[in-house]
N, C-alpha and C. Protein backbone atom coordinates (compact mmCIF):
# COMPACT_ATOMS: atom_id res chain seq x y z
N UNK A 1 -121.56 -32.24 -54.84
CA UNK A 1 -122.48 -31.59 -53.92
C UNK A 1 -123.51 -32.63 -53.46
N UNK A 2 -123.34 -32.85 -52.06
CA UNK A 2 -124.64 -33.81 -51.97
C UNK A 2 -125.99 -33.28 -51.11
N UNK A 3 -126.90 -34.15 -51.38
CA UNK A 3 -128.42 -33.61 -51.27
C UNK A 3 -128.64 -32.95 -50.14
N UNK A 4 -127.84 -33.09 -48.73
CA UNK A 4 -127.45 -32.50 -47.60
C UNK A 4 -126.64 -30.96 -47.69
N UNK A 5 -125.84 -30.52 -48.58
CA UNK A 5 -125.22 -29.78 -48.60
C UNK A 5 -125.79 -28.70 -49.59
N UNK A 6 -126.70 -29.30 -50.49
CA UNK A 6 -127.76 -28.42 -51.61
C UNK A 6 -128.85 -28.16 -50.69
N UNK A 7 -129.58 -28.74 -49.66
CA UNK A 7 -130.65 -28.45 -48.99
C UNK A 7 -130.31 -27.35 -48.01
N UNK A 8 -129.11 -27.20 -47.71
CA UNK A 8 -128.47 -26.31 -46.59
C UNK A 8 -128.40 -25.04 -47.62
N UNK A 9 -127.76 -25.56 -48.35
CA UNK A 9 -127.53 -23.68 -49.52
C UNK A 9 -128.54 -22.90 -49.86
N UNK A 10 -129.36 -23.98 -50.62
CA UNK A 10 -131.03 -23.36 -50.71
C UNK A 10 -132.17 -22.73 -49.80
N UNK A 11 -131.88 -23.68 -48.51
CA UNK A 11 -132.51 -23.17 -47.22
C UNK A 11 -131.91 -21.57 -46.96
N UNK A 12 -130.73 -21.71 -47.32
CA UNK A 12 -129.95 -20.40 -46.18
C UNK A 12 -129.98 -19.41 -47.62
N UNK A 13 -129.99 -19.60 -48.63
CA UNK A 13 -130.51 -18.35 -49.78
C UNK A 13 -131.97 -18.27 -49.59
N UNK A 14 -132.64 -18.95 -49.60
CA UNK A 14 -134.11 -18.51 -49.75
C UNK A 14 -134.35 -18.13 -48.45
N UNK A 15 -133.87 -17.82 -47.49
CA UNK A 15 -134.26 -17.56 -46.29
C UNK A 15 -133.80 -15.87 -46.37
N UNK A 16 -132.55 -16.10 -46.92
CA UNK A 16 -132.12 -14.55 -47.25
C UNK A 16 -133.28 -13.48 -47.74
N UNK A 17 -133.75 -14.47 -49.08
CA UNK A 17 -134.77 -13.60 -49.59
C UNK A 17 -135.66 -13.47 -49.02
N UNK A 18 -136.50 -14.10 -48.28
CA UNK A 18 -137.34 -14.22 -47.61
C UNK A 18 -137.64 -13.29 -46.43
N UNK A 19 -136.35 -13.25 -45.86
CA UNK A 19 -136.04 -12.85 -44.26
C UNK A 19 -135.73 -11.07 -44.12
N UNK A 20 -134.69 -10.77 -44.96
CA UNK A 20 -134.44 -9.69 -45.50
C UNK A 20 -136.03 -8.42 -45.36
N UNK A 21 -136.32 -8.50 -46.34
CA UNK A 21 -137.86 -7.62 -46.27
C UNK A 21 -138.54 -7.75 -44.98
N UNK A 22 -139.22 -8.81 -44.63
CA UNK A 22 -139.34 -8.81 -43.29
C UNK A 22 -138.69 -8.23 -42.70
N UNK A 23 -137.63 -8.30 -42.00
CA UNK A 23 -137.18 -7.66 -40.86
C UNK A 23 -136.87 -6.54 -41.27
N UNK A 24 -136.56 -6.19 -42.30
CA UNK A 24 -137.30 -4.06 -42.93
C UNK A 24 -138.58 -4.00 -42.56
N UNK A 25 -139.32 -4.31 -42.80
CA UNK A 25 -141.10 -3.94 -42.85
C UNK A 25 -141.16 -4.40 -41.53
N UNK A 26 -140.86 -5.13 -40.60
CA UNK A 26 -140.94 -5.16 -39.19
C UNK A 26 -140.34 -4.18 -37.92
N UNK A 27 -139.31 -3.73 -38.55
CA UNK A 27 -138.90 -2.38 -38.25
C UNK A 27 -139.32 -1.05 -38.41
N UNK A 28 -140.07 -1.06 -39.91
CA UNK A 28 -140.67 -0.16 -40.01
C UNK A 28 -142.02 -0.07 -39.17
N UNK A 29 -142.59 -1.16 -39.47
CA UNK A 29 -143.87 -1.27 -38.74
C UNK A 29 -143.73 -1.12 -36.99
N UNK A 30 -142.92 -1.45 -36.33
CA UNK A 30 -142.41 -0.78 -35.40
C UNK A 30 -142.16 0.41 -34.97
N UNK A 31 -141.58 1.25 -35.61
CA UNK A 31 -141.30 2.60 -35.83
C UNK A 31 -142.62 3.21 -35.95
N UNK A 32 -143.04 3.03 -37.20
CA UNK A 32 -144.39 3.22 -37.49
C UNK A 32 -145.64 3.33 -35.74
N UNK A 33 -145.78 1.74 -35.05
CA UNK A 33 -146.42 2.54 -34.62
C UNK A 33 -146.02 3.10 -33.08
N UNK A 34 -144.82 2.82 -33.02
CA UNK A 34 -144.63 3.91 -32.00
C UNK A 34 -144.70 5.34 -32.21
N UNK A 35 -144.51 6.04 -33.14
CA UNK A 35 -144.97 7.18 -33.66
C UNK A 35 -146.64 7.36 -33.29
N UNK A 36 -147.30 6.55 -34.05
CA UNK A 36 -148.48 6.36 -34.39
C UNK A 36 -149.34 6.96 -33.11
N UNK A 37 -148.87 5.72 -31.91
CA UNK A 37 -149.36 5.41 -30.55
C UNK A 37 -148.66 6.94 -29.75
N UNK A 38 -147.83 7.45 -30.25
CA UNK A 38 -147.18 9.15 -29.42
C UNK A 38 -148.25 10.31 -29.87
N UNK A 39 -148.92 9.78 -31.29
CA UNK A 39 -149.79 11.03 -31.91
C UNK A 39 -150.91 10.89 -31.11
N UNK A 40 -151.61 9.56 -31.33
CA UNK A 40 -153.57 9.37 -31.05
C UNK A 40 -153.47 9.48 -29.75
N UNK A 41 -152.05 9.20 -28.72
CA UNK A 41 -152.26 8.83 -27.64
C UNK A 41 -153.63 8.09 -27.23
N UNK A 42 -153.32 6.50 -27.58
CA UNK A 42 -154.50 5.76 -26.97
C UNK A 42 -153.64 4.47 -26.89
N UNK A 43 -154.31 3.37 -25.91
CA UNK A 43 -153.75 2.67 -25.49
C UNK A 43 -153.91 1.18 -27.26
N UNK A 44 -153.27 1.44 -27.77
CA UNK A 44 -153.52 -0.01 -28.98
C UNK A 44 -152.28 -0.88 -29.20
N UNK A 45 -151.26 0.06 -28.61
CA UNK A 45 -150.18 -1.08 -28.49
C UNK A 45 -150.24 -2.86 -28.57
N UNK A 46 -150.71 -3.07 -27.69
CA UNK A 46 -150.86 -4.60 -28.05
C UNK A 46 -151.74 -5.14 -29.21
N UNK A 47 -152.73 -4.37 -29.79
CA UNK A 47 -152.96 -4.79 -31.06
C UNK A 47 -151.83 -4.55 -31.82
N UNK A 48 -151.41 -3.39 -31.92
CA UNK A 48 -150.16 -3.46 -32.97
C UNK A 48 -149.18 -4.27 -32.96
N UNK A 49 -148.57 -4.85 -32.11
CA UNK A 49 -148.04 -6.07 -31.73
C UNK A 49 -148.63 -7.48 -32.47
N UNK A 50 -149.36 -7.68 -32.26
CA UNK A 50 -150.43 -8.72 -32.51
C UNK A 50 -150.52 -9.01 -34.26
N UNK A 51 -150.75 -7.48 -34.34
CA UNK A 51 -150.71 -7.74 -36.10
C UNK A 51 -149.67 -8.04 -36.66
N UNK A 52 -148.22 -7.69 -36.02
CA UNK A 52 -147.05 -7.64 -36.66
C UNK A 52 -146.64 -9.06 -36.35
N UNK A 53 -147.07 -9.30 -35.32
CA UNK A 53 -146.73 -11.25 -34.57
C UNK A 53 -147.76 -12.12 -35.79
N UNK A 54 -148.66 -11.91 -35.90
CA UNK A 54 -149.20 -12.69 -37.25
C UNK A 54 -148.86 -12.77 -38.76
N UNK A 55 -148.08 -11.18 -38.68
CA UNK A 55 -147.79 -11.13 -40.29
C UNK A 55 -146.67 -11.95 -39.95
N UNK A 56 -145.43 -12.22 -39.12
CA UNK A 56 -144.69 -12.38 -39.10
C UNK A 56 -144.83 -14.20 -38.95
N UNK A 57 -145.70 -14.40 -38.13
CA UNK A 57 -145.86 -16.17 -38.35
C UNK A 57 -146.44 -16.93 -39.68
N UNK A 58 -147.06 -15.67 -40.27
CA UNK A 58 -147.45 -15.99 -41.82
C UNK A 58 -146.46 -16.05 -42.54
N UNK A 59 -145.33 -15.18 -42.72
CA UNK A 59 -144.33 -15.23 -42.85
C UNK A 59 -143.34 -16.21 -43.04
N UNK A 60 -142.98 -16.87 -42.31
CA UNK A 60 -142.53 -17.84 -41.50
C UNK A 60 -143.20 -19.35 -41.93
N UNK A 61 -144.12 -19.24 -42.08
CA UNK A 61 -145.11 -20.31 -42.73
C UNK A 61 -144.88 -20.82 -44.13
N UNK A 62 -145.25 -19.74 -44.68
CA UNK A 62 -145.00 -19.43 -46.02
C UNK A 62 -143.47 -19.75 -46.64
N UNK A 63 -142.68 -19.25 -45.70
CA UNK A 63 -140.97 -20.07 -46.22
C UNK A 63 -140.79 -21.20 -46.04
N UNK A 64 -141.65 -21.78 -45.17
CA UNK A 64 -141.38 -22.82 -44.79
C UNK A 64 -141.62 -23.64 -45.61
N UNK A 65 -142.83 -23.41 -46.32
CA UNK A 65 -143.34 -24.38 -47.51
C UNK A 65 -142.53 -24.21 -48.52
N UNK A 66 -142.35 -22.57 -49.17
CA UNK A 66 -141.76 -22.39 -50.17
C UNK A 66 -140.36 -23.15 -50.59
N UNK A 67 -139.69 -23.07 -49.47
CA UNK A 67 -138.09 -23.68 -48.90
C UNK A 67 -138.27 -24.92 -49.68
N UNK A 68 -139.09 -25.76 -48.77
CA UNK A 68 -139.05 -27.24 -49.36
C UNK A 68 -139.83 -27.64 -50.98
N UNK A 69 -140.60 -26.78 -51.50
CA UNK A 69 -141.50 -26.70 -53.11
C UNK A 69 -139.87 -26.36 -53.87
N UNK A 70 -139.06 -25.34 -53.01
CA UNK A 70 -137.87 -25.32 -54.23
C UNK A 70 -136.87 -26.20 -54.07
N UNK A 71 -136.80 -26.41 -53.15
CA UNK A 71 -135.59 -27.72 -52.89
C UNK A 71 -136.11 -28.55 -53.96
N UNK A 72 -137.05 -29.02 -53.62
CA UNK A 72 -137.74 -30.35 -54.54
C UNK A 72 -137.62 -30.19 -55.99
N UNK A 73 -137.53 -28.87 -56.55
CA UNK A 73 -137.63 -28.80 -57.84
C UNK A 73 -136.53 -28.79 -58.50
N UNK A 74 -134.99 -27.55 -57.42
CA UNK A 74 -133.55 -27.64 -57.63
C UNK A 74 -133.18 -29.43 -57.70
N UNK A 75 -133.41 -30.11 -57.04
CA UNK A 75 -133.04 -31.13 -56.32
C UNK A 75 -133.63 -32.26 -57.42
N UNK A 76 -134.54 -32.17 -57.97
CA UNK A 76 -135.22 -32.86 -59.37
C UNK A 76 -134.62 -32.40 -60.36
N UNK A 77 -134.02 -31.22 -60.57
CA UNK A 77 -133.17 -30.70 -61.65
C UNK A 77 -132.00 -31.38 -62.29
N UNK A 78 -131.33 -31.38 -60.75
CA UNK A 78 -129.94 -31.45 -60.37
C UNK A 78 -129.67 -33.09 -60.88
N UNK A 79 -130.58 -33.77 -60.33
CA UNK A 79 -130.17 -35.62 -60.38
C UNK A 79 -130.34 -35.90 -61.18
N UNK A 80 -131.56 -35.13 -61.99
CA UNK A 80 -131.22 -35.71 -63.96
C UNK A 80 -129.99 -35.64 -64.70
């Protein structure tokens, strides 16, 4: 297995985990507030948007680091 082909496996599992919930809770939160926005009838749509576009670049952030903190550690494992 080389360090190219372990960085690809790890990327594309931890992304699984990662990615998975998100795009549940982004759906929901979707759902959510279109419901929401049919009850109060008021215009907040684009905040709700907004919040879900930030959780979601936090998101996104956050794997990004995580991805490469575990590579580094699988990958330090592995060559001993």
């Amino acid at each position: 297995l080389t360090k190219k082909e372990l960085k690809k496996m790890i990327y594309q599992q931890v992304g699984i985990l990662f990615f998975t919930p998100i795009v549940v809770s982004f759906i929901h939160g979707a759902v959510a507030l279109k419901a929401m926005y049919a009850v109060l009838d008021q215009p907040m749509q684009l905040a709700g948007w907004e919040v879900l576009g930030v959780f979601l670049l936090i998101q996104v952030v956050y794997y990004l680091i995580a991805r490469t903190f575990y590579f580094k550690k699988v990958y330090h494992l592995v060559k001993d």
